[in-house]
C-alpha atoms as a PDB file:
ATOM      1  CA  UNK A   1       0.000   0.000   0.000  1.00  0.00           C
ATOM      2  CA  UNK A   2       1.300   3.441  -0.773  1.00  0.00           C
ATOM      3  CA  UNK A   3      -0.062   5.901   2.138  1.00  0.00           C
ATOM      4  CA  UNK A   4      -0.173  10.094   1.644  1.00  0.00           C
ATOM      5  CA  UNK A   5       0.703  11.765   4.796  1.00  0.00           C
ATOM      6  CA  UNK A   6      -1.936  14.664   4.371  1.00  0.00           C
ATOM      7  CA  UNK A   7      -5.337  13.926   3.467  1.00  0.00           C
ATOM      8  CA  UNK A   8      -8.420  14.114   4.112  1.00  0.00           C
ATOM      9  CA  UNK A   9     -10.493  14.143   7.327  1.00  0.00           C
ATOM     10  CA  UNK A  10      -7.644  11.576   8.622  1.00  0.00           C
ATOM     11  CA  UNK A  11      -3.563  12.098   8.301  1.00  0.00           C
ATOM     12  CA  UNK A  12      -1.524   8.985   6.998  1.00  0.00           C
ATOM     13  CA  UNK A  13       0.215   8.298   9.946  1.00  0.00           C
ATOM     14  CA  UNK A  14      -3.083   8.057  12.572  1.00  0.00           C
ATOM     15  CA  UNK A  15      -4.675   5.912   9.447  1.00  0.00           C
ATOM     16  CA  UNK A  16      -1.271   3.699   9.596  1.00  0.00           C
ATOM     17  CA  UNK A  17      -1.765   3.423  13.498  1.00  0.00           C
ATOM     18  CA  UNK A  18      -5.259   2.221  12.456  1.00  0.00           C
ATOM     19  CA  UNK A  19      -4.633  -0.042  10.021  1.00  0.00           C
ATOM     20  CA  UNK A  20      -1.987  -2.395  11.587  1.00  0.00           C
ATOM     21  CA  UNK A  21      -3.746  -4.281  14.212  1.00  0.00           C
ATOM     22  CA  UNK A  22      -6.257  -5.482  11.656  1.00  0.00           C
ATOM     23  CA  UNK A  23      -4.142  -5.637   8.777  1.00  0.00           C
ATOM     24  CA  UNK A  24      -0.607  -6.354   8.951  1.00  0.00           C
ATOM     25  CA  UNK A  25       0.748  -5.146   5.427  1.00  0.00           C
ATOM     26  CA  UNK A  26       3.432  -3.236   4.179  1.00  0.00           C
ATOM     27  CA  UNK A  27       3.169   0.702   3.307  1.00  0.00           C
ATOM     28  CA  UNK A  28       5.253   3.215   1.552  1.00  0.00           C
ATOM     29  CA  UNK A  29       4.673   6.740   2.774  1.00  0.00           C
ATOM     30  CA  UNK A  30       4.545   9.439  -0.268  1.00  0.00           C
ATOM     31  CA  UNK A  31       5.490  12.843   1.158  1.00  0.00           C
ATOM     32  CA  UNK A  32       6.880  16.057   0.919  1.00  0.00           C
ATOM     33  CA  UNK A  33       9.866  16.795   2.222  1.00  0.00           C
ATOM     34  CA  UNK A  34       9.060  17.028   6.480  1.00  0.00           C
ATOM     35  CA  UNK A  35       9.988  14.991   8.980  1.00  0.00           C
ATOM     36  CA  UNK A  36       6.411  13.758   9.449  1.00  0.00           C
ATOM     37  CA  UNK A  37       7.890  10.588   7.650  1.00  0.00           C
ATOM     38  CA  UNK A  38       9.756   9.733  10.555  1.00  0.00           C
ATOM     39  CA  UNK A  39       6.588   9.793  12.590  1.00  0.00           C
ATOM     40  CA  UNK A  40       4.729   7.383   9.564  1.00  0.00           C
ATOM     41  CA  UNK A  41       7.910   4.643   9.855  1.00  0.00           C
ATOM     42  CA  UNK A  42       7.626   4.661  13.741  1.00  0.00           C
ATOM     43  CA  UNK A  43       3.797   3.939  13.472  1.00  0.00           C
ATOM     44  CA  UNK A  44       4.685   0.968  10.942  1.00  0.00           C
ATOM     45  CA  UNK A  45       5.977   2.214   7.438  1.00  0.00           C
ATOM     46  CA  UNK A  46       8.321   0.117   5.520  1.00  0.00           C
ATOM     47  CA  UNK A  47       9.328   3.002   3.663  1.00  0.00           C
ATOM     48  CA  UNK A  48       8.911   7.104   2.342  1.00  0.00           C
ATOM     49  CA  UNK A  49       8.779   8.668  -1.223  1.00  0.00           C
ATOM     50  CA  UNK A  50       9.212  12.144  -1.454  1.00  0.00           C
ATOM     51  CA  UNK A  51       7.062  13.576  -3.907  1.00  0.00           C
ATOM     52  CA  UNK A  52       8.274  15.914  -7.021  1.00  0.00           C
ATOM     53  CA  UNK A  53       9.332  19.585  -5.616  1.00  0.00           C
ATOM     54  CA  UNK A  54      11.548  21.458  -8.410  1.00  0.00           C
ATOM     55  CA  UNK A  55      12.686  22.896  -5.135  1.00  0.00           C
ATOM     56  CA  UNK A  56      15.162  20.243  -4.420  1.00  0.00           C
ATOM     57  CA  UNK A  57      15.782  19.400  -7.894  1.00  0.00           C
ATOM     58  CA  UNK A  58      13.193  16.420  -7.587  1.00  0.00           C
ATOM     59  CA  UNK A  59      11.698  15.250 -10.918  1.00  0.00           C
ATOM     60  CA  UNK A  60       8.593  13.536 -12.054  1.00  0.00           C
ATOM     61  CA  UNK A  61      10.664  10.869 -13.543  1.00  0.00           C
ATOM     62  CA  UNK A  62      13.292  10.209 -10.655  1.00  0.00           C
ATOM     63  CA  UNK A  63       9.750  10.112  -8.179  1.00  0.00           C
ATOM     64  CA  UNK A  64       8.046   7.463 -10.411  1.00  0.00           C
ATOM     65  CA  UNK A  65      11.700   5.984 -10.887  1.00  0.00           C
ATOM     66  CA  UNK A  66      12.244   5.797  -7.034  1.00  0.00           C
ATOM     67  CA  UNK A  67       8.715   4.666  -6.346  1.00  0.00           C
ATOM     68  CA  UNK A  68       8.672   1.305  -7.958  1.00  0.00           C
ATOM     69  CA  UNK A  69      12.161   0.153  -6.352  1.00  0.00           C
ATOM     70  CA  UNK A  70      10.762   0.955  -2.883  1.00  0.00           C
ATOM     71  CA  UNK A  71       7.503  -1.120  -3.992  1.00  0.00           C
ATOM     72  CA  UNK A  72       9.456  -4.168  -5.698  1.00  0.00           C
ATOM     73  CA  UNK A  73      11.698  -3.984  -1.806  1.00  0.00           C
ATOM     74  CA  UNK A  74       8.241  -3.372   0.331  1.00  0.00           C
ATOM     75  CA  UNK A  75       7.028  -6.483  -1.976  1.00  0.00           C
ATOM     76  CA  UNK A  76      10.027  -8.925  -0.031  1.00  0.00           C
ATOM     77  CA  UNK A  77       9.177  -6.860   3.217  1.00  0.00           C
ATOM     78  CA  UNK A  78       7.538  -7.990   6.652  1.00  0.00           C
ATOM     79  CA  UNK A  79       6.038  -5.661   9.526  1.00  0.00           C
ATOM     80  CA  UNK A  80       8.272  -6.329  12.508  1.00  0.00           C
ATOM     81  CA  UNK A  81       7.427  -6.757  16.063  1.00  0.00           C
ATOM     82  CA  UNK A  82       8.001  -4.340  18.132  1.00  0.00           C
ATOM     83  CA  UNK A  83       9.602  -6.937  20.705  1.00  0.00           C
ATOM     84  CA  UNK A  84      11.942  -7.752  18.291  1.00  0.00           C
ATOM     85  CA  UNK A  85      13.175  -4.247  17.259  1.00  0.00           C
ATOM     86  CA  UNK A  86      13.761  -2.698  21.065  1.00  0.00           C
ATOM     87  CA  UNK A  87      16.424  -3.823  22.604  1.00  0.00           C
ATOM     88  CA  UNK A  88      16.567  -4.573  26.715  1.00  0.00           C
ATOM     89  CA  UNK A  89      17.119  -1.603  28.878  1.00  0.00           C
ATOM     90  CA  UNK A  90      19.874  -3.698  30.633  1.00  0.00           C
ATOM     91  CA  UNK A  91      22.108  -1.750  32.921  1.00  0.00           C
ATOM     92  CA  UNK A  92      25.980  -1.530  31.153  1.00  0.00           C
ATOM     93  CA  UNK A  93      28.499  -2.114  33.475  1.00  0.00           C
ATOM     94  CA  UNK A  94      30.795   0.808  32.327  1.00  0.00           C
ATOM     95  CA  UNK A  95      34.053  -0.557  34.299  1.00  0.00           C
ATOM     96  CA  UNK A  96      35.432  -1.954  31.377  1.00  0.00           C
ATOM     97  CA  UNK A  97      34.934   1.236  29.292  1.00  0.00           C
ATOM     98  CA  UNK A  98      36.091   3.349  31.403  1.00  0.00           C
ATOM     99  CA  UNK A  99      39.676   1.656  31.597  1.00  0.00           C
ATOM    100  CA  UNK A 100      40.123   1.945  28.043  1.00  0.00           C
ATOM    101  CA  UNK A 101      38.713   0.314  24.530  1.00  0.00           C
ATOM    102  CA  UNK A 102      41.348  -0.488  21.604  1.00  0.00           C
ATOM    103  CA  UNK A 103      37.994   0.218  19.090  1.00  0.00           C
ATOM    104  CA  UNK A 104      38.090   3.607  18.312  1.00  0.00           C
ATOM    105  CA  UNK A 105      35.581   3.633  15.364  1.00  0.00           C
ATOM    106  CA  UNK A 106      31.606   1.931  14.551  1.00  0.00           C
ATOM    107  CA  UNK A 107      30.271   1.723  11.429  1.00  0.00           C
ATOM    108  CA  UNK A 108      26.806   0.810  10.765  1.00  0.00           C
ATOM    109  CA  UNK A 109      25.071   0.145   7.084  1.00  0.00           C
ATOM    110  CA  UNK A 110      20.964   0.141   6.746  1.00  0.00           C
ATOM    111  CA  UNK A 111      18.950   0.495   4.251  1.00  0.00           C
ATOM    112  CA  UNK A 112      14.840  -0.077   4.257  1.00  0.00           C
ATOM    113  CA  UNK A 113      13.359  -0.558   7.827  1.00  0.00           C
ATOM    114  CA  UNK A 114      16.761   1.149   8.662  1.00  0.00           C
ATOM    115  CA  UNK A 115      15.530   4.392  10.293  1.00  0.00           C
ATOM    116  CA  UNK A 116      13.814   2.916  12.894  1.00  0.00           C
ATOM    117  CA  UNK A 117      16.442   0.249  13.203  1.00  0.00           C
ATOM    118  CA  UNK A 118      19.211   2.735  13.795  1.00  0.00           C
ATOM    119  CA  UNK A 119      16.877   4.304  16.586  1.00  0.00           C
ATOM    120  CA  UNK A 120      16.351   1.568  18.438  1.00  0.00           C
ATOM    121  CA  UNK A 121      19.543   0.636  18.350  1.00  0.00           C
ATOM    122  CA  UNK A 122      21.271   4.064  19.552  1.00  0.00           C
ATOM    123  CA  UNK A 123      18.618   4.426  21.616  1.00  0.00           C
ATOM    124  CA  UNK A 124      20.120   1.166  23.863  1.00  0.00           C
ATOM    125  CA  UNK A 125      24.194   2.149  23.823  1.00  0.00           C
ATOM    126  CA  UNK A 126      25.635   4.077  26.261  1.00  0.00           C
ATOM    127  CA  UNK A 127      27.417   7.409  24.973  1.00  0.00           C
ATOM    128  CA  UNK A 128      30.891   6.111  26.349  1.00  0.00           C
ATOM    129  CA  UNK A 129      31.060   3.690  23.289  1.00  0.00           C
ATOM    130  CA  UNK A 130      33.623   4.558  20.150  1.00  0.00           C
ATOM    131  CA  UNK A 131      32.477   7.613  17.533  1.00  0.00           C
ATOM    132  CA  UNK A 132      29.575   6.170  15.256  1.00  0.00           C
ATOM    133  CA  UNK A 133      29.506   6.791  11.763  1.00  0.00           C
ATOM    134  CA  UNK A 134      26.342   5.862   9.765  1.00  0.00           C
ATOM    135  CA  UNK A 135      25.149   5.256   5.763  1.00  0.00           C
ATOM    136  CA  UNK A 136      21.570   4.825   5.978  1.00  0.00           C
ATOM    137  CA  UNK A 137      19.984   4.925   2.203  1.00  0.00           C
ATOM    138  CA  UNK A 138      18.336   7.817   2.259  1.00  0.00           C
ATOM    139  CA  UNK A 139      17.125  10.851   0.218  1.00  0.00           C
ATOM    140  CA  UNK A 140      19.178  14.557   0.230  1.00  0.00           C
ATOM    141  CA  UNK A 141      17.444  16.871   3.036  1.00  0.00           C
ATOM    142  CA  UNK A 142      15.958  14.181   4.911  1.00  0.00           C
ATOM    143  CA  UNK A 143      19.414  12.772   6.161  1.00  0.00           C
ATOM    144  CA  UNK A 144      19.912  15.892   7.997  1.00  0.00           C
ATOM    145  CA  UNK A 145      16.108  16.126   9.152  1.00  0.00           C
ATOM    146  CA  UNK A 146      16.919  12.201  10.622  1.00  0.00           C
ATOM    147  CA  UNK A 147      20.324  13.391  12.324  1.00  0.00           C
ATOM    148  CA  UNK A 148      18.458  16.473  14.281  1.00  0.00           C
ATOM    149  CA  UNK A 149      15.587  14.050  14.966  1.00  0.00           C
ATOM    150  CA  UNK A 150      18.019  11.881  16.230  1.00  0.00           C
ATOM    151  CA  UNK A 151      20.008  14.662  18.077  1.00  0.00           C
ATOM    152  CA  UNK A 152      16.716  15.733  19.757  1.00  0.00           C
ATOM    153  CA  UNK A 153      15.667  12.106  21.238  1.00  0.00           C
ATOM    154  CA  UNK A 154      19.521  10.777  21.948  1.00  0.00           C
ATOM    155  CA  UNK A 155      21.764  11.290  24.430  1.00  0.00           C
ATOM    156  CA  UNK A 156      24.467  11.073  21.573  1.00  0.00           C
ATOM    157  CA  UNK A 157      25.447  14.383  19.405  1.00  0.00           C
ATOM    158  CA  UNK A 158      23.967  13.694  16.251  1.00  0.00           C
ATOM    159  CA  UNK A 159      24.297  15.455  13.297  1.00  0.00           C
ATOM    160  CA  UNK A 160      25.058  15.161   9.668  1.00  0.00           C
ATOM    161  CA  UNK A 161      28.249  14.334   8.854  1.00  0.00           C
ATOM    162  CA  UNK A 162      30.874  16.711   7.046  1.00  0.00           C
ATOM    163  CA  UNK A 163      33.971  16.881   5.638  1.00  0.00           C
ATOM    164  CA  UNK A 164      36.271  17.241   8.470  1.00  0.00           C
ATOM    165  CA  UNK A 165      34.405  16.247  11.263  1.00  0.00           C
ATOM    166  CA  UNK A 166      36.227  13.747  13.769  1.00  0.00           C
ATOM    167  CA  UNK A 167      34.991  10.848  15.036  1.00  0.00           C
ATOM    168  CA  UNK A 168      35.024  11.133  18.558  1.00  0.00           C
ATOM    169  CA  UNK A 169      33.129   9.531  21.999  1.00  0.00           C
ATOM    170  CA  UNK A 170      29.787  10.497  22.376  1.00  0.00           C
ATOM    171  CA  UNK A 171      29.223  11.639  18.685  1.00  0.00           C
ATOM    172  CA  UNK A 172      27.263  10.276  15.744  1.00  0.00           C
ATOM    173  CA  UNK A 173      27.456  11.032  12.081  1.00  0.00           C
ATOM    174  CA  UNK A 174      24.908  10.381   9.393  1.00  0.00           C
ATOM    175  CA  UNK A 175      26.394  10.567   5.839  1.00  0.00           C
ATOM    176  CA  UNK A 176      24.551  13.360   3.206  1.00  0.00           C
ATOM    177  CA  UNK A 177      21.932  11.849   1.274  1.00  0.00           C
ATOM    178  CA  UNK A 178      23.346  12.724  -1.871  1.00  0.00           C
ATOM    179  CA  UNK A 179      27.361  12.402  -0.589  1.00  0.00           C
ATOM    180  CA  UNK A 180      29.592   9.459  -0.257  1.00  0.00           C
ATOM    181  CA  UNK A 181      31.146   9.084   3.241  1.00  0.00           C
ATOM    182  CA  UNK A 182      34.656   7.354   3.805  1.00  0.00           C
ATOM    183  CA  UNK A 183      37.293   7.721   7.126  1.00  0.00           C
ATOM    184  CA  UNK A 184      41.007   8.201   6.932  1.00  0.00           C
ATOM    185  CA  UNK A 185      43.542   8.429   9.851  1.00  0.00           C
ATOM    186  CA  UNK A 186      44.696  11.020  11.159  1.00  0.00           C
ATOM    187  CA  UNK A 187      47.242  10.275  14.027  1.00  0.00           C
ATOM    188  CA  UNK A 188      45.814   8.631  16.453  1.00  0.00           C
ATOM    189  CA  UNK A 189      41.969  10.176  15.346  1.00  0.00           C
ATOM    190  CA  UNK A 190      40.054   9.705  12.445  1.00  0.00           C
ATOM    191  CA  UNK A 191      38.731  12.063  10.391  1.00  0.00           C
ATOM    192  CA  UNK A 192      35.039  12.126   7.893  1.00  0.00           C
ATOM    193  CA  UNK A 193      35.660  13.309   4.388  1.00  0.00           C
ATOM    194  CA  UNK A 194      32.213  13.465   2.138  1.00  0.00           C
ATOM    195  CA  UNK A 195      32.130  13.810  -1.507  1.00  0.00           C
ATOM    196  CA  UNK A 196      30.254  13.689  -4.802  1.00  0.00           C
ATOM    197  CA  UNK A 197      31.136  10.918  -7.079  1.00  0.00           C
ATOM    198  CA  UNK A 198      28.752   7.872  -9.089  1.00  0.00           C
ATOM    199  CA  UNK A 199      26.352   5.463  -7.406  1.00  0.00           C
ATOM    200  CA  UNK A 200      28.254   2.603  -5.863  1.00  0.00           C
ATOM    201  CA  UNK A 201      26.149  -0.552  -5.659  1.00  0.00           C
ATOM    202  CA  UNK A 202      22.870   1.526  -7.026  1.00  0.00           C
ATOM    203  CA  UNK A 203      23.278   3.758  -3.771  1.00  0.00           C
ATOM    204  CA  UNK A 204      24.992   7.325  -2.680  1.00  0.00           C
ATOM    205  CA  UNK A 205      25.679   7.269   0.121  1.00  0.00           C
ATOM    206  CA  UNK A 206      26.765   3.763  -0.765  1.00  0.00           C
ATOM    207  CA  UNK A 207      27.389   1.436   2.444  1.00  0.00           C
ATOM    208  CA  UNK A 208      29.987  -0.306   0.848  1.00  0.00           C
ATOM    209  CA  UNK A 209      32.159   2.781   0.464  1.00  0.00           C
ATOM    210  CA  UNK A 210      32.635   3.246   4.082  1.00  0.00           C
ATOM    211  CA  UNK A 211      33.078   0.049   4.952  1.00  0.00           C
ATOM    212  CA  UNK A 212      35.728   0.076   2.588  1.00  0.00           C
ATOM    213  CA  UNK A 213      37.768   2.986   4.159  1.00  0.00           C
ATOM    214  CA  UNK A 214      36.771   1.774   7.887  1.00  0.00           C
ATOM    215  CA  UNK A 215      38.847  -1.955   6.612  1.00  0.00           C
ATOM    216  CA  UNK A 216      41.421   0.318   5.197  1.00  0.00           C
ATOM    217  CA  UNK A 217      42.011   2.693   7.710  1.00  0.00           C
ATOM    218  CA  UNK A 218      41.010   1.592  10.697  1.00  0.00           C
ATOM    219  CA  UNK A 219      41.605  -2.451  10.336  1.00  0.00           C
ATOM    220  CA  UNK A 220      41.263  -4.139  13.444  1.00  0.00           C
ATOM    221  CA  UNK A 221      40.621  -0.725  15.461  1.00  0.00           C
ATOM    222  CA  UNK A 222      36.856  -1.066  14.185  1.00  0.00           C
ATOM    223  CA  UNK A 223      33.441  -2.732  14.485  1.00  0.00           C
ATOM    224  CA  UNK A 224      31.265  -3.495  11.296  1.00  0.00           C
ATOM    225  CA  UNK A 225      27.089  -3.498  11.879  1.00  0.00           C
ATOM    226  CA  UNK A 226      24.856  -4.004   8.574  1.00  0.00           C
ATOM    227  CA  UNK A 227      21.614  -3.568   9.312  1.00  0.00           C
ATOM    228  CA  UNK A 228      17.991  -4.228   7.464  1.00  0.00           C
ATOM    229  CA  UNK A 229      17.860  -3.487   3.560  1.00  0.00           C
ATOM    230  CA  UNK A 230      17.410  -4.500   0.222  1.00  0.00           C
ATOM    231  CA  UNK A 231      19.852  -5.692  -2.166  1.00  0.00           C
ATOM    232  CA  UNK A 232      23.876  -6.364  -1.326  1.00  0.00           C
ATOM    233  CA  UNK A 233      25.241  -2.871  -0.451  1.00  0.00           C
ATOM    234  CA  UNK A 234      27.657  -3.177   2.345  1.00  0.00           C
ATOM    235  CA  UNK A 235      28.361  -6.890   1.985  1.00  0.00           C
ATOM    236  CA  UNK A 236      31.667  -6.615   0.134  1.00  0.00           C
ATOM    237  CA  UNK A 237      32.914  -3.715   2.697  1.00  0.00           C
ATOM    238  CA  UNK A 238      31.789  -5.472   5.691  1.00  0.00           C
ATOM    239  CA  UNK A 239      34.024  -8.755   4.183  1.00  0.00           C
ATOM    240  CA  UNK A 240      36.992  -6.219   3.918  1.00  0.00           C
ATOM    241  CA  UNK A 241      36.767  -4.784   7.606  1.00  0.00           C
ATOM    242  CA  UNK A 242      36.451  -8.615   8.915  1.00  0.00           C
ATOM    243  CA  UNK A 243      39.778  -9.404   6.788  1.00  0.00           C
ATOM    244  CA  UNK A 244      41.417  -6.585   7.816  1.00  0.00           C
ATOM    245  CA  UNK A 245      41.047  -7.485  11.811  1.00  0.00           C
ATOM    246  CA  UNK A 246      37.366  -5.784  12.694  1.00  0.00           C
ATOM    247  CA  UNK A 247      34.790  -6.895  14.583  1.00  0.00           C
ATOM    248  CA  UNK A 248      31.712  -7.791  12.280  1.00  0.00           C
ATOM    249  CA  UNK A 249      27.599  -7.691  12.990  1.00  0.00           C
ATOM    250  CA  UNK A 250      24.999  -8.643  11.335  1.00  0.00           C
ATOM    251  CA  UNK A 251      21.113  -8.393  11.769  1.00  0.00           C
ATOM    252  CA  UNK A 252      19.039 -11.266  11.898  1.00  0.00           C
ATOM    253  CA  UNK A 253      15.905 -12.146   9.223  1.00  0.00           C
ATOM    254  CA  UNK A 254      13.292 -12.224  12.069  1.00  0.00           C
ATOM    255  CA  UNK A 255      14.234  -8.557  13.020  1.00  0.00           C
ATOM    256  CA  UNK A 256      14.564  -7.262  10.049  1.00  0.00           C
ATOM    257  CA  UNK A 257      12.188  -5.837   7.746  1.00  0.00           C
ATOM    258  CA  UNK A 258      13.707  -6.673   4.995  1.00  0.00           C
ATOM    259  CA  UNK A 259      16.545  -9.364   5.108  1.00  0.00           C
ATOM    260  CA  UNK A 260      18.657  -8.148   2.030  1.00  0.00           C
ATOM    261  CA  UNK A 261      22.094  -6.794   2.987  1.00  0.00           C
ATOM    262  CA  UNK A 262      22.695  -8.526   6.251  1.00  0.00           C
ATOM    263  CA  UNK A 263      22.109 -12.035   4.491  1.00  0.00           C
ATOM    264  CA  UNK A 264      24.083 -11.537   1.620  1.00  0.00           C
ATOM    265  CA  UNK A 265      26.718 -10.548   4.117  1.00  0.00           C
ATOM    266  CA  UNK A 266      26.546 -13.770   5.761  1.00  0.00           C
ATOM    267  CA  UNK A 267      26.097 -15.603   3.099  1.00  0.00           C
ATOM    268  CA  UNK A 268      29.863 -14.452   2.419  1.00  0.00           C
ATOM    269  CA  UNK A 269      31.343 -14.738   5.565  1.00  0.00           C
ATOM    270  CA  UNK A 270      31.148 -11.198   6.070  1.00  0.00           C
ATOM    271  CA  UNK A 271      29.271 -11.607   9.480  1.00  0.00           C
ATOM    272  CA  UNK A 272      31.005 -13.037  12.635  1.00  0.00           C
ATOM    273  CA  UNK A 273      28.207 -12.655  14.572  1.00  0.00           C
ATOM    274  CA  UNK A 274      24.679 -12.715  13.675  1.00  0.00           C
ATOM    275  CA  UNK A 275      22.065 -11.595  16.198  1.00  0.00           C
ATOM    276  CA  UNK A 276      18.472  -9.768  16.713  1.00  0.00           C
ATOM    277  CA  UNK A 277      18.452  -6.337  16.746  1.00  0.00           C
ATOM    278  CA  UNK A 278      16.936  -6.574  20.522  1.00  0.00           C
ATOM    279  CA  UNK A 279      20.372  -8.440  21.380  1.00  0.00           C
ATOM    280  CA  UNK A 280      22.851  -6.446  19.433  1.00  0.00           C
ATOM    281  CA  UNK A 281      23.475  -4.175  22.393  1.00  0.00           C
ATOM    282  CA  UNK A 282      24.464  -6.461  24.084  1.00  0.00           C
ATOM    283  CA  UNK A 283      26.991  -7.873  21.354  1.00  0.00           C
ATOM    284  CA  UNK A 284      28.629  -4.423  20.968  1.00  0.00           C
ATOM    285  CA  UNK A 285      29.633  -4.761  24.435  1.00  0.00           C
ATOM    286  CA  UNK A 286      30.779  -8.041  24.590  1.00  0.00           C
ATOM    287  CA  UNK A 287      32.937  -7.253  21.378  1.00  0.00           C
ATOM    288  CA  UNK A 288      34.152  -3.791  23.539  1.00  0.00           C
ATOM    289  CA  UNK A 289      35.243  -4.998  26.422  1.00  0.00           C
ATOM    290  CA  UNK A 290      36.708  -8.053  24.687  1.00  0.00           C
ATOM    291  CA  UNK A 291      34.002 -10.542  26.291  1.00  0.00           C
ATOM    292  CA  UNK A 292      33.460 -12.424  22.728  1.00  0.00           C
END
């Protein structure tokens, strides 16, 4: 089902609250650009469409383009239980962190069912962890509405990454929906450096570039997470960093909404541990403090 977000005498997201508990289907929010999409995937979207605005340089074409990939992915998608998407409000025992962590860097890839995936995720990590640095497939504009949305509800510092920024404790970084994000070392730090170049894998921001730079630059001083998506982006990267000494993650199928990337990453031996969303908290510790 594709869903408007304004209409008439009822808005798409209280209609979307409405519809799940009697009919448990996917639906594909068409919008304009406004964060009320956010709102629509936390009441049960699968995915958002931004309609045409010449504002942002947004076509008929590329929105009738973009519309029937996200339909052909909602087609191989699955509304998730909420029990499976929150993780445990378990207490962290910080002692270990506190004393020190050799990981200095986390990397996460998502794609569809990823917004809300992220979010829960965050959402269950203490702010003491290693600098997070995140490609989530996502439009130009609304990247930067999902890092202040994030900002706003987190503990973390959120925002949208630039070039420059450094990845540091505490802070988050959401690559530019039209901008490629890779790492490089800088001393003992690392540093974010964004760009314009092609589609990598169909995608820009393209998971698989920052994996790539994470492996290369940060080997073994890293953790790899690829999240819920369609299609293989990310799988290839996440391989590297595992080669090249990092930690690796992968999402389960019965957590995910869709169960594209993270499989294909197992399926190549990308993933050295794969796990429920709910749990994966509790694997980024482990992995931290050296536990697993």
């Amino acid at each position: 089902m594709t869903c408007d977000v304004q209409m008439p005498k009822m808005n798409g997201i209280e209609f979307i609250r409405r519809l799940f508990p009697q009919y448990s289907l996917p639906v594909i929010v068409v919008s304009t650009v406004s964060d009320a999409v956010f709102d629509a995937m936390k009441a049960g979207a699968v995915d958002f469409v931004s309609k045409p605005d010449p504002k942002i340089n947004r076509s008929n074409d590329a929105f009738i383009k973009e519309l029937i990939v996200k339909i052909k992915a909602a087609a191989n998608a699955k509304i998730v239980n909420a029990n499976d998407m929150n993780a445990s409000n378990k207490l962290w025992n910080l002692a270990p962190m506190q004393k020190g962590i050799k990981k200095k860097v986390i990397a996460i890839g998502a794609s569809t069912g990823g917004t809300e995936a992220v979010f829960n995720l965050l959402k269950s990590l203490p702010t003491c962890i290693p600098g997070i640095v995140i490609v989530q497939h996502i439009p130009p504009v609304f990247s930067r509405m999902f890092a202040e949305r994030l900002n706003n509800t987190l503990p973390f510092m959120v925002k949208e990454a630039e070039t420059g920024d450094y990845i540091d404790t505490g802070k988050v970084f959401i690559a530019p929906g039209d901008r490629h994000m890779r790492i490089r070392k800088i001393g003992s730090r690392y540093k974010i450096e964004c760009f314009e170049a092609d589609k990598v894998n169909s995608h820009c921001p393209s998971v698989d570039v920052l994996f790539e730079s994470v492996a290369k630059q940060a080997g073994s001083d890293a953790i790899g997470i690829i999240l819920t998506g369609m299609g293989y982006d990310g799988a290839k990267g996440l391989l590297s960093m595992r080669r090249k000494g990092a930690r690796t993650i992968g999402q389960d199928e019965k957590s995910c909404v869709v169960y594209g990337m993270p499989k294909v990453a197992f399926d190549i031996g990308a993933v050295e541990k794969q796990t429920s969303l709910s749990n994966m908290p509790q694997v980024i510790y482990d992995m931290l403090t050296e536990k697993a």
